[in-house]
C-alpha atoms as a PDB file:
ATOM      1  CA  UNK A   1       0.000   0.000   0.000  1.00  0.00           C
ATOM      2  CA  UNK A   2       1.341   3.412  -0.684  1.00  0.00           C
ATOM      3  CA  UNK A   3      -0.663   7.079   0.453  1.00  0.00           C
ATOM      4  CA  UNK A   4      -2.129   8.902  -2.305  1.00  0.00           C
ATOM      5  CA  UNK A   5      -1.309  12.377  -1.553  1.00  0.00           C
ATOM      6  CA  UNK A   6      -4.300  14.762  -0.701  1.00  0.00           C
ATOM      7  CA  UNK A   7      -5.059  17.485   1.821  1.00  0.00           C
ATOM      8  CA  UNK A   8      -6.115  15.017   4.248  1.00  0.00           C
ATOM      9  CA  UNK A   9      -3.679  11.857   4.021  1.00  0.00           C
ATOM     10  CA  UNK A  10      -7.098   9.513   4.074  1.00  0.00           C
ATOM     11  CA  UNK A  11      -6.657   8.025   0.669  1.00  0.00           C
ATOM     12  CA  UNK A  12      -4.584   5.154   0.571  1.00  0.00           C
ATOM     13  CA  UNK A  13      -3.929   3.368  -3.290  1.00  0.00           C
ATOM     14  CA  UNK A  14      -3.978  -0.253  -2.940  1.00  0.00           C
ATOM     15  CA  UNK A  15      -2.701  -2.931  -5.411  1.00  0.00           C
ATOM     16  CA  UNK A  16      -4.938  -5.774  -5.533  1.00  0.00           C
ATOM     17  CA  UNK A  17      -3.521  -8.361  -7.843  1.00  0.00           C
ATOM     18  CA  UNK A  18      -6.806 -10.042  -8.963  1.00  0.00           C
ATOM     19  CA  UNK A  19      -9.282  -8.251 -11.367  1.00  0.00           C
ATOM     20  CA  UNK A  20      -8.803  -5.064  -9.414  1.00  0.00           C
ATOM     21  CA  UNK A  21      -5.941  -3.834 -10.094  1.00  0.00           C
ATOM     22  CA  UNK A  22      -5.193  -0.869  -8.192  1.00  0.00           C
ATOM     23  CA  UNK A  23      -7.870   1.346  -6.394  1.00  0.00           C
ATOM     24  CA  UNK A  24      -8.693   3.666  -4.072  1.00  0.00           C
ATOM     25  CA  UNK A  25      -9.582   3.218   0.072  1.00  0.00           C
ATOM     26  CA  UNK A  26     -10.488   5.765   2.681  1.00  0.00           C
ATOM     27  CA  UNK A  27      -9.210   5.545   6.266  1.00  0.00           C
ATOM     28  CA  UNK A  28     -12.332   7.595   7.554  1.00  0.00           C
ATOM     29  CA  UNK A  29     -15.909   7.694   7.270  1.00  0.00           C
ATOM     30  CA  UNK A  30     -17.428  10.407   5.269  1.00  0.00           C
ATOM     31  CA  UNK A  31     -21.231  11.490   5.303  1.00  0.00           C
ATOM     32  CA  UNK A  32     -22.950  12.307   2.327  1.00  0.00           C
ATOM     33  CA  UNK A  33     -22.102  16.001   0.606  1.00  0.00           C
ATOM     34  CA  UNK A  34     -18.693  15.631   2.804  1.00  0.00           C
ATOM     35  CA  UNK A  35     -15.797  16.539   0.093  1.00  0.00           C
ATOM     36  CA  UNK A  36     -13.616  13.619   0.274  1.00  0.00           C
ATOM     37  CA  UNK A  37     -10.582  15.500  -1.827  1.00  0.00           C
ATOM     38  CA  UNK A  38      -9.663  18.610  -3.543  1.00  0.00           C
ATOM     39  CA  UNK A  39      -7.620  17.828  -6.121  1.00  0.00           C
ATOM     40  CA  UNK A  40      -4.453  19.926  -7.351  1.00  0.00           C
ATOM     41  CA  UNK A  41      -1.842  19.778  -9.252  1.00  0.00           C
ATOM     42  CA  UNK A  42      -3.643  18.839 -12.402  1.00  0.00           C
ATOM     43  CA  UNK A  43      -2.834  19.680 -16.240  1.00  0.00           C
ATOM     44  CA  UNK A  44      -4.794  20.203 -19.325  1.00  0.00           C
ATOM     45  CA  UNK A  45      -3.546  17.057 -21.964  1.00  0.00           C
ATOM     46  CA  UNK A  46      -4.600  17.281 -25.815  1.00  0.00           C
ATOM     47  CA  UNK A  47      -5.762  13.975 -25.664  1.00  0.00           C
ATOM     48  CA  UNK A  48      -8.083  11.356 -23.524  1.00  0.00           C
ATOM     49  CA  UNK A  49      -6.028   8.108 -21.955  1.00  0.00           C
ATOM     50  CA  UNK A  50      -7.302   5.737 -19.407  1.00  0.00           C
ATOM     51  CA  UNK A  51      -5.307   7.953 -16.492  1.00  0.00           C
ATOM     52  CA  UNK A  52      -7.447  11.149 -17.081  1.00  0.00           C
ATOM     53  CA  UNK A  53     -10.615  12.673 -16.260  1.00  0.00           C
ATOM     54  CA  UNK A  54     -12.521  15.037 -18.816  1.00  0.00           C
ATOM     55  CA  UNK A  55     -13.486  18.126 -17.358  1.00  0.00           C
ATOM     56  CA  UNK A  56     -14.389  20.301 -20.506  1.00  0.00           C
ATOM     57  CA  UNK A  57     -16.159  19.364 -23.953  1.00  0.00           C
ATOM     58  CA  UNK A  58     -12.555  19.291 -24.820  1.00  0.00           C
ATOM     59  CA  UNK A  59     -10.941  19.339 -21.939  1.00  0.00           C
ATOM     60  CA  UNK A  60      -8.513  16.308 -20.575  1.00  0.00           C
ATOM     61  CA  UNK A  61      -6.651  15.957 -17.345  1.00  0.00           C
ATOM     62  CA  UNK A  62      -3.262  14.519 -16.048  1.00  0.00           C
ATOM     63  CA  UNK A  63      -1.797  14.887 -13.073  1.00  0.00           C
ATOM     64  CA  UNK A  64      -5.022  13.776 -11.012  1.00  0.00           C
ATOM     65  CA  UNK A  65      -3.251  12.261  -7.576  1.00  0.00           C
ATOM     66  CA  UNK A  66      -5.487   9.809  -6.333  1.00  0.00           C
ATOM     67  CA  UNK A  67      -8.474  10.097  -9.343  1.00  0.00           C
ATOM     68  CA  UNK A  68      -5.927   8.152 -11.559  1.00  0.00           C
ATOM     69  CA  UNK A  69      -6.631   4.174  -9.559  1.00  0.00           C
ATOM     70  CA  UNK A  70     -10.379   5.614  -8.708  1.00  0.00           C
ATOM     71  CA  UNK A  71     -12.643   2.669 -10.458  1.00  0.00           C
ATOM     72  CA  UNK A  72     -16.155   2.849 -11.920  1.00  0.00           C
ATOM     73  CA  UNK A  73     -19.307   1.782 -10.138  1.00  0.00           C
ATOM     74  CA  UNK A  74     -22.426   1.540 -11.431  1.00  0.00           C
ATOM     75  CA  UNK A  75     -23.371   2.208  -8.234  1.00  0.00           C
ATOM     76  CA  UNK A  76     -20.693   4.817  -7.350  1.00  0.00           C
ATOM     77  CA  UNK A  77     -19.999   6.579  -3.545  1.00  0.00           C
ATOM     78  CA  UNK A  78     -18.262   9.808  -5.034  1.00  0.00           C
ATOM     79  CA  UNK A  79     -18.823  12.183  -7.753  1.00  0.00           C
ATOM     80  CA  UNK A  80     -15.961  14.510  -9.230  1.00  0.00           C
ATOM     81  CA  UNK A  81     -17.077  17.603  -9.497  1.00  0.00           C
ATOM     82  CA  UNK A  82     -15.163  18.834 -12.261  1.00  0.00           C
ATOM     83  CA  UNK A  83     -15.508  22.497 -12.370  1.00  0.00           C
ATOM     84  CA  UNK A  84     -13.798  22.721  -8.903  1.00  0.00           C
ATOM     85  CA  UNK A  85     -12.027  19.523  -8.872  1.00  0.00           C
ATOM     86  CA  UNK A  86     -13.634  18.094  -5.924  1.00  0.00           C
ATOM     87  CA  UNK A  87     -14.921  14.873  -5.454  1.00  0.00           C
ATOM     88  CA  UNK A  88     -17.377  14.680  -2.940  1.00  0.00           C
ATOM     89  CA  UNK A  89     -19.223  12.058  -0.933  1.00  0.00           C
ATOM     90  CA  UNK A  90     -22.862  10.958  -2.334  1.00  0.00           C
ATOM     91  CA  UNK A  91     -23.611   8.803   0.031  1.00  0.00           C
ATOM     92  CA  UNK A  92     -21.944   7.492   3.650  1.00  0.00           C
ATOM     93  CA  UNK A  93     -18.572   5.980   3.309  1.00  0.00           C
ATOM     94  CA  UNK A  94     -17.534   3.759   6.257  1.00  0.00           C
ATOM     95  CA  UNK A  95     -13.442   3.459   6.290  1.00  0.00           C
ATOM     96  CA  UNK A  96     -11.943   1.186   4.696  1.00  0.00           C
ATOM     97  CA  UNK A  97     -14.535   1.346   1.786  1.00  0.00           C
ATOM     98  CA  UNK A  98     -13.301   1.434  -1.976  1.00  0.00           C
ATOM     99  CA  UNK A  99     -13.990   4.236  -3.562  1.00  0.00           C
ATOM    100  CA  UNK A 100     -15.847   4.520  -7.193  1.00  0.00           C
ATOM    101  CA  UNK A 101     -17.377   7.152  -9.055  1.00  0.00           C
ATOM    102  CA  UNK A 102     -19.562   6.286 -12.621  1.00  0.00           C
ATOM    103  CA  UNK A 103     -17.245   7.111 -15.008  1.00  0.00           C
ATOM    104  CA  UNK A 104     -19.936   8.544 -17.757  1.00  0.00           C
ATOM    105  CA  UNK A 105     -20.076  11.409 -15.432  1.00  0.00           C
ATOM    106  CA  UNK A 106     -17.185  12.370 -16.441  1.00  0.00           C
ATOM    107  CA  UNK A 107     -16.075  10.885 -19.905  1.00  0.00           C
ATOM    108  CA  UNK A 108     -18.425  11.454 -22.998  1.00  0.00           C
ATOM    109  CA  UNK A 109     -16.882   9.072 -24.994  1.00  0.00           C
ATOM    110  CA  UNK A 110     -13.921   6.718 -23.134  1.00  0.00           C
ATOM    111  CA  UNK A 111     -10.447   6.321 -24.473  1.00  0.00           C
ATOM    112  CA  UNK A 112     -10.550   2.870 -24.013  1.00  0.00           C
ATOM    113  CA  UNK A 113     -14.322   1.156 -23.511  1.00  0.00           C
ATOM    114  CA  UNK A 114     -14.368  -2.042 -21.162  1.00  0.00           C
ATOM    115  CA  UNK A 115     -16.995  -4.327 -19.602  1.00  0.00           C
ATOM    116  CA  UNK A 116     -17.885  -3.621 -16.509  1.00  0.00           C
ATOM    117  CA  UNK A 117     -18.016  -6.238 -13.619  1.00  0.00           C
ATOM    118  CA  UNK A 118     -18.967  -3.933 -10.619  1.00  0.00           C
ATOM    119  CA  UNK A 119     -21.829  -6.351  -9.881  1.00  0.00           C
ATOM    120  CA  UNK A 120     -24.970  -3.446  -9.164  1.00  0.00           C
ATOM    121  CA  UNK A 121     -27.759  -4.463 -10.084  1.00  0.00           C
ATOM    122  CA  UNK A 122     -28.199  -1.299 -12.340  1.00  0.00           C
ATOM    123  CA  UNK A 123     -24.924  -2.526 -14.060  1.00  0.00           C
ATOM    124  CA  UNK A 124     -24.878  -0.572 -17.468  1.00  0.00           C
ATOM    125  CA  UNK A 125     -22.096  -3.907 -18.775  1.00  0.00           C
ATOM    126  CA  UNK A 126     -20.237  -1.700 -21.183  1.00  0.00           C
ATOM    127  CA  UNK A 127     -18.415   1.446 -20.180  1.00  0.00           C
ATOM    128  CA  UNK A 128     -17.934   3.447 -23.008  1.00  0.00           C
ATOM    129  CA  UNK A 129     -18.877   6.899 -21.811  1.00  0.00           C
ATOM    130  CA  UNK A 130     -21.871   9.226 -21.978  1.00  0.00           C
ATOM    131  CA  UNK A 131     -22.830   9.325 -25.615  1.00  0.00           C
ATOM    132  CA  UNK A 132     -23.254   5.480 -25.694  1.00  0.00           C
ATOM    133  CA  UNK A 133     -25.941   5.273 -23.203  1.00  0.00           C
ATOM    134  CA  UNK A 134     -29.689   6.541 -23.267  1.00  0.00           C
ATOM    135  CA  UNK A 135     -31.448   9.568 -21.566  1.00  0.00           C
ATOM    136  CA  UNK A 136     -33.150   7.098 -19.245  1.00  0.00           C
ATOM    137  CA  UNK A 137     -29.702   5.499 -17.776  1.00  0.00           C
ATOM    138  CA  UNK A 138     -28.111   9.040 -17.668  1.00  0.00           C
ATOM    139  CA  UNK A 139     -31.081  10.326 -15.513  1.00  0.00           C
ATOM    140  CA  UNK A 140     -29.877   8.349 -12.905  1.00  0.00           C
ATOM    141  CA  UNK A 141     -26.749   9.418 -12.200  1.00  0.00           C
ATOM    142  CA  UNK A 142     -25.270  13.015 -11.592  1.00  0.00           C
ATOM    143  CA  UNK A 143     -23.302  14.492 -14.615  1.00  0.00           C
ATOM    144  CA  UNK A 144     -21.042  17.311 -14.785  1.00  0.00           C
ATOM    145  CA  UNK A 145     -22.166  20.109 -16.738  1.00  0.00           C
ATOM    146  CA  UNK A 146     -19.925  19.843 -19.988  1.00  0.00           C
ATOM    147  CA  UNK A 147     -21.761  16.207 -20.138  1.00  0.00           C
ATOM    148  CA  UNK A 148     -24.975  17.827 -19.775  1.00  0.00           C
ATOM    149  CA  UNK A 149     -24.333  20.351 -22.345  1.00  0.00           C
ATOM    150  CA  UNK A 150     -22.499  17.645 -24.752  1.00  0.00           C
ATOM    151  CA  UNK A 151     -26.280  15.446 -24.211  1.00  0.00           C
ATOM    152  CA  UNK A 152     -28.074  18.552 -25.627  1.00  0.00           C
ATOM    153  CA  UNK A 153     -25.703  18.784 -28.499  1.00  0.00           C
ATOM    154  CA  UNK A 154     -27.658  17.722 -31.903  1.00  0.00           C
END
């Protein structure tokens, strides 16, 4: 285990050799609307890679501590608020809990699509970003706002 760097020192990255991979863990509770990290230190990059987070219509980020080992969820216990580059509690997370966020919130189309196996029962199977998945789906989840606007987009 190593310490992901953030304001708080609560984020540990752990390597799980089995389908995991590495991922993030908290070493406190948080209640819901808590901000769980502000990240810094981040960099605009021309293009999309499985290590960044879009923030803009065509806007990419590097350089996101922790966010880089977050997983998806279908049924997620953070969302990164883009604009500010928080990422904030949406629910209660006990320590010691993994944390995800749904990565459609983020990513309008993904640099590289894979099947997910997060086992929800709302389990959208293929992660491929926002544009692949209906209105209905979508409604479900909070988005930032350049996915919002990129939805209304003809």
């Amino acid at each position: 285990m190593t310490q992901a760097t953030s304001q708080r020192s609560v984020l540990l990255v752990v390597e799980d050799r089995g389908h995991k991979g590495k991922h993030v863990v908290t070493t406190m509770p948080f209640r819901a609307g808590a901000v769980v990290l502000q990240v810094t230190g981040h960099h605009a990059v021309p293009v999309a890679n499985r290590f960044t987070v879009q923030a803009g219509v065509g806007t990419h980020l590097a350089g996101i501590g922790p966010l880089t080992f977050m997983n998806h969820s279908c049924a997620p216990n953070v969302f990164i608020n883009t604009p500010d580059m928080t990422v904030t509690a949406i629910r209660d997370i006990a320590a010691g809990e993994e944390l995800s966020f749904f990565y459609p919130s983020t990513e309008w189309q993904m640099a590289e699509p894979f099947d997910c196996h997060c086992g929800a029962s709302s389990c959208i199977g293929r992660v491929a970003g926002a544009v692949n998945l209906p209105d209905d789906i979508l409604s479900r989840y909070l988005l930032n706002q350049h996915i919002q606007a990129l939805r209304r987009t003809p």
